[in-house]
C-alpha atoms as a PDB file:
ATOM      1  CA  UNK A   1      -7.570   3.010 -11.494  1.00  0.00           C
ATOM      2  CA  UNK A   2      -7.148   5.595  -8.717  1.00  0.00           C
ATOM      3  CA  UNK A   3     -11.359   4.897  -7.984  1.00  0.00           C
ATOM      4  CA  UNK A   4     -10.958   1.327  -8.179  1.00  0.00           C
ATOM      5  CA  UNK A   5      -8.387   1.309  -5.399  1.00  0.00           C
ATOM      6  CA  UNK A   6     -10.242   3.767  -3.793  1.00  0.00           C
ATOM      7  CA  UNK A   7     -13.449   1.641  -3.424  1.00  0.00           C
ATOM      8  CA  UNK A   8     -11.337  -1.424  -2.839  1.00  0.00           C
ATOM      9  CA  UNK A   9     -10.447   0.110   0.294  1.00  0.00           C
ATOM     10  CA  UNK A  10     -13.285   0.638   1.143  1.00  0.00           C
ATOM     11  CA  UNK A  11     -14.806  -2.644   0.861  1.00  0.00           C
ATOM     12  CA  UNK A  12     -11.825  -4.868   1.510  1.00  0.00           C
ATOM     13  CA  UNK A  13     -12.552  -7.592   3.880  1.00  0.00           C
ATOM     14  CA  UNK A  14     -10.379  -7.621   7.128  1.00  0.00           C
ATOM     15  CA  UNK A  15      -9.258 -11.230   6.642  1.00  0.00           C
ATOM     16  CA  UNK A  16      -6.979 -12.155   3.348  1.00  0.00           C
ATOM     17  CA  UNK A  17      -8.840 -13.534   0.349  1.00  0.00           C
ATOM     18  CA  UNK A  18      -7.882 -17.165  -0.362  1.00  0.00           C
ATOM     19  CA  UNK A  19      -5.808 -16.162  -3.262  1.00  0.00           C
ATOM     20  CA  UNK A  20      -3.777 -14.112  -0.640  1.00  0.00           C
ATOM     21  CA  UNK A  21      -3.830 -17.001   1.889  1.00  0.00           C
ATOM     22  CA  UNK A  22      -2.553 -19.554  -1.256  1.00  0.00           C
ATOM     23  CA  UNK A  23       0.461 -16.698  -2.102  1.00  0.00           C
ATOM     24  CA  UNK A  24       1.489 -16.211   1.630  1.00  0.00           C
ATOM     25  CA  UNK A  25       1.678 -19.866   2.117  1.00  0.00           C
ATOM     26  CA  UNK A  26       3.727 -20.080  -1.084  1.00  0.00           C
ATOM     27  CA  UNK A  27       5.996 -17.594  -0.305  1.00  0.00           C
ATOM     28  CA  UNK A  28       6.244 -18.540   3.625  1.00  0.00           C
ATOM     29  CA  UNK A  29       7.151 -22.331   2.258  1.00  0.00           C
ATOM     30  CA  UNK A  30      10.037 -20.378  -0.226  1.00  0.00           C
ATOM     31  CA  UNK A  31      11.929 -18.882   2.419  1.00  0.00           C
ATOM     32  CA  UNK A  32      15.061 -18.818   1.891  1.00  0.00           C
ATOM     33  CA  UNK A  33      18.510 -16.302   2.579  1.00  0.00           C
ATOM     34  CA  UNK A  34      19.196 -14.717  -0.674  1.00  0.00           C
ATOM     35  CA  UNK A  35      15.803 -13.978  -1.916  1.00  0.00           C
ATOM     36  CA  UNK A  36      15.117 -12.478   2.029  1.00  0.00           C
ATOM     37  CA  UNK A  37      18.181 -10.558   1.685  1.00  0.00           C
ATOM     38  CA  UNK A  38      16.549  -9.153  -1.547  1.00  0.00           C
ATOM     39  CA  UNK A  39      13.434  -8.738   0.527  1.00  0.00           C
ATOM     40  CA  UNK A  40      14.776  -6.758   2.856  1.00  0.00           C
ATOM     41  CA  UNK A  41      17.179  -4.190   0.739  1.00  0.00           C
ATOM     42  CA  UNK A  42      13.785  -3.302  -0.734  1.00  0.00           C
ATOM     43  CA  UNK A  43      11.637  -3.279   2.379  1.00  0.00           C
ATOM     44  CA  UNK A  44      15.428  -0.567   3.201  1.00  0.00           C
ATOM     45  CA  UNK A  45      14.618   1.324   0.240  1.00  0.00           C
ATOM     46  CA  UNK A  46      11.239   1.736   0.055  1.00  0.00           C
ATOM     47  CA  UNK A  47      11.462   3.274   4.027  1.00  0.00           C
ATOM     48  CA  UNK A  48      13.329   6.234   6.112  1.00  0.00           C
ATOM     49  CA  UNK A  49      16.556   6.683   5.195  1.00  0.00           C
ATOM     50  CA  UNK A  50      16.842   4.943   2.131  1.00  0.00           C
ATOM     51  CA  UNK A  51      13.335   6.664   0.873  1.00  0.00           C
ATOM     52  CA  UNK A  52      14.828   9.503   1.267  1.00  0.00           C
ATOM     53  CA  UNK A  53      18.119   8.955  -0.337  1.00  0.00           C
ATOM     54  CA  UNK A  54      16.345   7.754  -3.283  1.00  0.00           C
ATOM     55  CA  UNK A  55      13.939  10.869  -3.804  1.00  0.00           C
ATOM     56  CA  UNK A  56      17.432  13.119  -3.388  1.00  0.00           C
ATOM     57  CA  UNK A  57      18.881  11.286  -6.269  1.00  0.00           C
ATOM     58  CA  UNK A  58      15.716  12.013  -8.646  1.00  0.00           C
ATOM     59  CA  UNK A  59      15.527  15.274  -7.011  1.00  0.00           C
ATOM     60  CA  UNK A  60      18.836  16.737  -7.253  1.00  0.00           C
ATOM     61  CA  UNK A  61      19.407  16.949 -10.981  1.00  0.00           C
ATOM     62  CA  UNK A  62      16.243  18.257 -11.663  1.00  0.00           C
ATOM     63  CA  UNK A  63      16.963  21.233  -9.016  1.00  0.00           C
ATOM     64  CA  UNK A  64      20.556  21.584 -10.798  1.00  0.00           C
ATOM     65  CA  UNK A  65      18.937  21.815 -14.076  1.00  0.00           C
ATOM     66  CA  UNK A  66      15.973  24.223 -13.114  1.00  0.00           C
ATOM     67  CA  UNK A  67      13.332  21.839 -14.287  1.00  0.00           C
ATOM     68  CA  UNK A  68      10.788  23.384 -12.337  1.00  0.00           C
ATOM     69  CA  UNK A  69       7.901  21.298 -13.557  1.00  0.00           C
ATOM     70  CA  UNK A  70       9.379  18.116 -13.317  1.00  0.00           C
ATOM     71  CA  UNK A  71      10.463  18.768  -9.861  1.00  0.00           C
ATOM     72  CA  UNK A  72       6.877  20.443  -8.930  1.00  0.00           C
ATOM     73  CA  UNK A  73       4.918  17.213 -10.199  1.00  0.00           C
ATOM     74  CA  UNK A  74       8.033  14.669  -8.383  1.00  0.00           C
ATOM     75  CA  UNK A  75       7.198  16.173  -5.127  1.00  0.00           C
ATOM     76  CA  UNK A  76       3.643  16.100  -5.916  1.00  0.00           C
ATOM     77  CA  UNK A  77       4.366  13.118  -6.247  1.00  0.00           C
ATOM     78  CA  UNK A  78       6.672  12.137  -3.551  1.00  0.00           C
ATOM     79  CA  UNK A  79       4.421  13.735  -0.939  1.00  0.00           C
ATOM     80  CA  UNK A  80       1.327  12.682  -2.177  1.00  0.00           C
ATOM     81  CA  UNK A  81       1.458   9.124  -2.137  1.00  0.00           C
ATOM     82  CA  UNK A  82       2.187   8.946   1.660  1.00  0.00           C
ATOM     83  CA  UNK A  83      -0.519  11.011   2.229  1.00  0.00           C
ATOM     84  CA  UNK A  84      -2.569   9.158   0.287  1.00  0.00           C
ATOM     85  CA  UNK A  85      -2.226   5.616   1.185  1.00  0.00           C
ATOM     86  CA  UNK A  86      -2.627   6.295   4.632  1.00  0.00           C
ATOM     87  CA  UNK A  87      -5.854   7.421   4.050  1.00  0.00           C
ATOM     88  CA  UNK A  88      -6.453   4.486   2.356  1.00  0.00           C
ATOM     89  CA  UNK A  89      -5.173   2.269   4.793  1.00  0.00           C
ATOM     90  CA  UNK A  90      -7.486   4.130   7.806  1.00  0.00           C
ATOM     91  CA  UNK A  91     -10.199   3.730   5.729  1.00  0.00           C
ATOM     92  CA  UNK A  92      -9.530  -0.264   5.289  1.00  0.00           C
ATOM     93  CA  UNK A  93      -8.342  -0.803   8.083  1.00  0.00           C
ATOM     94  CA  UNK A  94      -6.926  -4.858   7.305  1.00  0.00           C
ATOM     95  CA  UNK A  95      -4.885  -6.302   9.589  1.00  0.00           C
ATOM     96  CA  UNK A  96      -1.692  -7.577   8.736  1.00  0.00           C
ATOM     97  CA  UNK A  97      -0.491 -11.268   7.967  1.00  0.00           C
ATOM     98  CA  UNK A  98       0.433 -12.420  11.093  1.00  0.00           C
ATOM     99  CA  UNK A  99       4.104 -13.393  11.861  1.00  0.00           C
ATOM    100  CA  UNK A 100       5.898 -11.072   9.283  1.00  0.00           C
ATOM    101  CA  UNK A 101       9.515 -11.042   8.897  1.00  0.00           C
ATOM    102  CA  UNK A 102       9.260  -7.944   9.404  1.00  0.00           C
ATOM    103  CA  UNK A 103       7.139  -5.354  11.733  1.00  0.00           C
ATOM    104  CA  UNK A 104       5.971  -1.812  10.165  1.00  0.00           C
ATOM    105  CA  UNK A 105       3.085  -0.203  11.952  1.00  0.00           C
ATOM    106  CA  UNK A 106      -0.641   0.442  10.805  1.00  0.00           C
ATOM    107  CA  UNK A 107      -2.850  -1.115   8.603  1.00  0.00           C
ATOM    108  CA  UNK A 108      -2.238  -3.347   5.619  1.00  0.00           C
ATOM    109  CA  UNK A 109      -4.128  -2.072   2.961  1.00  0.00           C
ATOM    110  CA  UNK A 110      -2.601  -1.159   0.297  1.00  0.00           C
ATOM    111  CA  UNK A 111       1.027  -1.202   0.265  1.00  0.00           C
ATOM    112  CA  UNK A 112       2.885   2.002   1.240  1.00  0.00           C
ATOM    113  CA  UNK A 113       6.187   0.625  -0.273  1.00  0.00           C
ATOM    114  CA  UNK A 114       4.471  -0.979  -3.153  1.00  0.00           C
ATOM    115  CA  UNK A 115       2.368   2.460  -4.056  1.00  0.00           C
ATOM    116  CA  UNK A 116       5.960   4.384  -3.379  1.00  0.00           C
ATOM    117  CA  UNK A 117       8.369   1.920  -5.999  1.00  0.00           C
ATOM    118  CA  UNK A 118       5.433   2.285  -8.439  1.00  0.00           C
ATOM    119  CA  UNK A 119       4.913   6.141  -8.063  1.00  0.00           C
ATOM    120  CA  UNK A 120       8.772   7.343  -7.964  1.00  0.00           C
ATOM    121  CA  UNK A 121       9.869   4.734 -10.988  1.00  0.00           C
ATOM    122  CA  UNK A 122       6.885   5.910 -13.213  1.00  0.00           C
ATOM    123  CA  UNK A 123       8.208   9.283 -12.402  1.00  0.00           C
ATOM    124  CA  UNK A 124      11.896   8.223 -12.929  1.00  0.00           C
ATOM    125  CA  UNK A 125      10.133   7.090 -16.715  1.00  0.00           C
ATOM    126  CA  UNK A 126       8.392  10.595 -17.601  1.00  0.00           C
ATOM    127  CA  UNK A 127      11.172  12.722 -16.105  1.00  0.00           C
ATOM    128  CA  UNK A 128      14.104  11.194 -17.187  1.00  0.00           C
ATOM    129  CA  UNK A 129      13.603   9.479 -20.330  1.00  0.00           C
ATOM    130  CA  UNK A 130      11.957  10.950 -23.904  1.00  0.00           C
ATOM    131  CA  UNK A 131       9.400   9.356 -25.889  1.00  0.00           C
ATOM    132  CA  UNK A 132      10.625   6.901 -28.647  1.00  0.00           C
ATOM    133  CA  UNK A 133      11.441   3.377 -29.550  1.00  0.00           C
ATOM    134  CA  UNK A 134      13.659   2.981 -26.560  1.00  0.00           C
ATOM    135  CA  UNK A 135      10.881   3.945 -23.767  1.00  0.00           C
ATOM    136  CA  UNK A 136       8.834   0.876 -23.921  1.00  0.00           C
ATOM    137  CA  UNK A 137      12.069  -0.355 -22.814  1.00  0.00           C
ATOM    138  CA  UNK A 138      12.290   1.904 -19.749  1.00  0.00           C
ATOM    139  CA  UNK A 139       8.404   1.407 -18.912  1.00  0.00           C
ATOM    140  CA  UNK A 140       8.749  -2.466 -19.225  1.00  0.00           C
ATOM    141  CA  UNK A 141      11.993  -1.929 -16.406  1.00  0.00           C
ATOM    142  CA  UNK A 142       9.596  -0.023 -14.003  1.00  0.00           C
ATOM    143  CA  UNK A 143       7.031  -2.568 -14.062  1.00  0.00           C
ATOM    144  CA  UNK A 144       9.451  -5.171 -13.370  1.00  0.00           C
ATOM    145  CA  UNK A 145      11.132  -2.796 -10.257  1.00  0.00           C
ATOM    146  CA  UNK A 146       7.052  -2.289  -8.814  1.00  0.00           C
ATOM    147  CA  UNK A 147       6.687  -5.731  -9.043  1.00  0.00           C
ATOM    148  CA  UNK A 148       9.844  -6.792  -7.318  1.00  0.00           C
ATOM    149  CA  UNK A 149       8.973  -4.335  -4.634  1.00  0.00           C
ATOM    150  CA  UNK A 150       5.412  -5.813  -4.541  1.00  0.00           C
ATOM    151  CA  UNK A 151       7.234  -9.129  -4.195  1.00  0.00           C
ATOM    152  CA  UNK A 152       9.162  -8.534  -1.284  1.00  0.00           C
ATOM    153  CA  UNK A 153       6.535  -6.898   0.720  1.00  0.00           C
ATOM    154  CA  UNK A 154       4.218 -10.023   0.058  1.00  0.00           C
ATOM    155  CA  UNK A 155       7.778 -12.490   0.710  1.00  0.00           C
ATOM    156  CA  UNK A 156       8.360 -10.751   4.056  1.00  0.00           C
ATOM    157  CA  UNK A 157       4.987 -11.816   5.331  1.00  0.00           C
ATOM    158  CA  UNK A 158       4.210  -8.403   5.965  1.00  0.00           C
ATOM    159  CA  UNK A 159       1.159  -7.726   3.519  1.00  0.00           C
ATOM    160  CA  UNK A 160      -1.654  -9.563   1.812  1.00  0.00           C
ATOM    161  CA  UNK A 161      -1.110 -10.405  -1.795  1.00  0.00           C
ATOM    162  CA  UNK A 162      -3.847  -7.952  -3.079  1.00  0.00           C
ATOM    163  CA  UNK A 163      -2.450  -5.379  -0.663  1.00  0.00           C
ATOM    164  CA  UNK A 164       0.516  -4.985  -2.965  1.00  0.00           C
ATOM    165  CA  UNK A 165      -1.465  -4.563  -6.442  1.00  0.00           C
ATOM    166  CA  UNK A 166      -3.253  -2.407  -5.156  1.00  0.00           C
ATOM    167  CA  UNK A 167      -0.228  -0.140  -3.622  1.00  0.00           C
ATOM    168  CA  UNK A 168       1.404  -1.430  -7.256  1.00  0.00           C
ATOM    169  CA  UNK A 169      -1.860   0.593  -9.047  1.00  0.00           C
ATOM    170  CA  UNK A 170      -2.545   3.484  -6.674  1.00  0.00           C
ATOM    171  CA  UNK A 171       1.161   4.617  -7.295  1.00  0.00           C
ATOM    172  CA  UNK A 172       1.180   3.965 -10.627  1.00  0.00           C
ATOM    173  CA  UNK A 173      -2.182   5.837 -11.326  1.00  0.00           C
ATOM    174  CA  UNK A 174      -1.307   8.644  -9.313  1.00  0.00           C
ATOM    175  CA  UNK A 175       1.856   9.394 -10.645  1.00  0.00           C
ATOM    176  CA  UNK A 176       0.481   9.711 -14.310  1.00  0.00           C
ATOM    177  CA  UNK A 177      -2.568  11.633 -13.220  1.00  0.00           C
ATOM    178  CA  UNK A 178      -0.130  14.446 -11.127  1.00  0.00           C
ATOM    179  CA  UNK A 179       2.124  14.372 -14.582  1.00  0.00           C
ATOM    180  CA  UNK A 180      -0.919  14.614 -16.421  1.00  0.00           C
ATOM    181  CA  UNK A 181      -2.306  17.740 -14.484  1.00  0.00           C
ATOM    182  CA  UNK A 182       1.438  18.978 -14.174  1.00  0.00           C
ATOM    183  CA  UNK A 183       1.941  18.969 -18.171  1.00  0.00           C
ATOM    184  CA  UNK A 184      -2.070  20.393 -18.777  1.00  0.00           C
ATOM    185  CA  UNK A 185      -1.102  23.372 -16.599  1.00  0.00           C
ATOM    186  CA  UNK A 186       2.181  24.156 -18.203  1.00  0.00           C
ATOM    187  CA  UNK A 187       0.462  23.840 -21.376  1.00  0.00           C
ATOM    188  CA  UNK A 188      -2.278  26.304 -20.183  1.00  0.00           C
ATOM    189  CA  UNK A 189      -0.153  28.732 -18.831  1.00  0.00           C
ATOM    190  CA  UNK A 190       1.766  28.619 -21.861  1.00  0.00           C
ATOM    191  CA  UNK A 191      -1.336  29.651 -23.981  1.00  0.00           C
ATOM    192  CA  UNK A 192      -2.241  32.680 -21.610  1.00  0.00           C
ATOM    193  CA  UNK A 193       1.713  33.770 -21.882  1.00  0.00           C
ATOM    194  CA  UNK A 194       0.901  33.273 -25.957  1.00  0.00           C
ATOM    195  CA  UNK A 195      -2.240  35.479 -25.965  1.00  0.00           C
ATOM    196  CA  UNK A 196      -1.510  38.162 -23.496  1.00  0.00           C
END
């Protein structure tokens, strides 16, 4: 997934696709006040202040409770996929959909907001919830959040349609791969405490 969106960038055209052009039109002909309102608490949340109240709230039990390898791989995590879609984004380089509701700087592709909901509420999933019959539950529920936040981005006019899966997928991917590489290490370490 992470190569996919990595090549996508890379050959993304600098006009929107005509599925994107059919889904702005359909969301610029929605407008309305409650679902911009929604729009706009997540275009809050997934940005300065509320970003960072939200990463405090994962954070902060996981410092209380010494869970050093959770909280390694969540700011992994957390400081990764900035990082990492702005790379992205230089090396698309897509304008933006003109007249957004909205005005954040840079490039369009992929979705910094939609790659951050994805990332921190797969991470919410693998730190704060145990396998079992209940976590398809919890997986299902962060789906639904990255796509709302995908939604909103795409509602306020502010990226291309395919701009937001893709953010949706690059967070997603690389917050299992950094979990993945968090829990192989742990488990390697472990094995040299074992034999030594």
């Amino acid at each position: 997934m992470l190569a996919l969106v990595l090549v996508a960038a890379l050959v993304v055209p600098d006009g929107p696709l005509s599925v994107d052009t059919r889904w702005s039109d359909w969301m610029r002909d929605g407008l309305a006040s409650a679902p911009e309102q929604a729009a706009r608490v997540l275009d809050w949340a997934g940005r300065g202040l509320g970003r960072a109240l939200t990463v405090v709230l994962v954070a902060l039990p996981l410092l209380l409770r010494r869970r050093w390898l959770g909280l390694g791989a969540f700011a992994a995590v957390e400081l990764l996929t900035p990082l990492t879609t702005e790379l992205l984004k230089t090396l698309g380089g897509r304008p933006r959909p003109p007249d957004g509701l909205a005005h954040p700087l840079g490039p369009s592709f992929p979705s910094g907001h939609a790659a951050y909901a994805a990332a921190t509420l797969v991470a919410l999933v693998l730190l704060y919830t145990r396998p079992g019959p209940r976590r398809p539950l919890w997986w299902a529920l962060a789906a639904l959040g990255a796509a709302a936040m995908a939604w909103s981005r795409t509602y306020l006019q502010v990226h291309w349609g395919s701009d937001a899966v893709a953010g949706t997928a690059w967070g997603w991917a690389l917050a299992l791969a950094v979990f993945a590489a968090a829990q192989l290490a742990a488990a390697r370490a472990g094995r040299a405490r074992g034999a030594g």
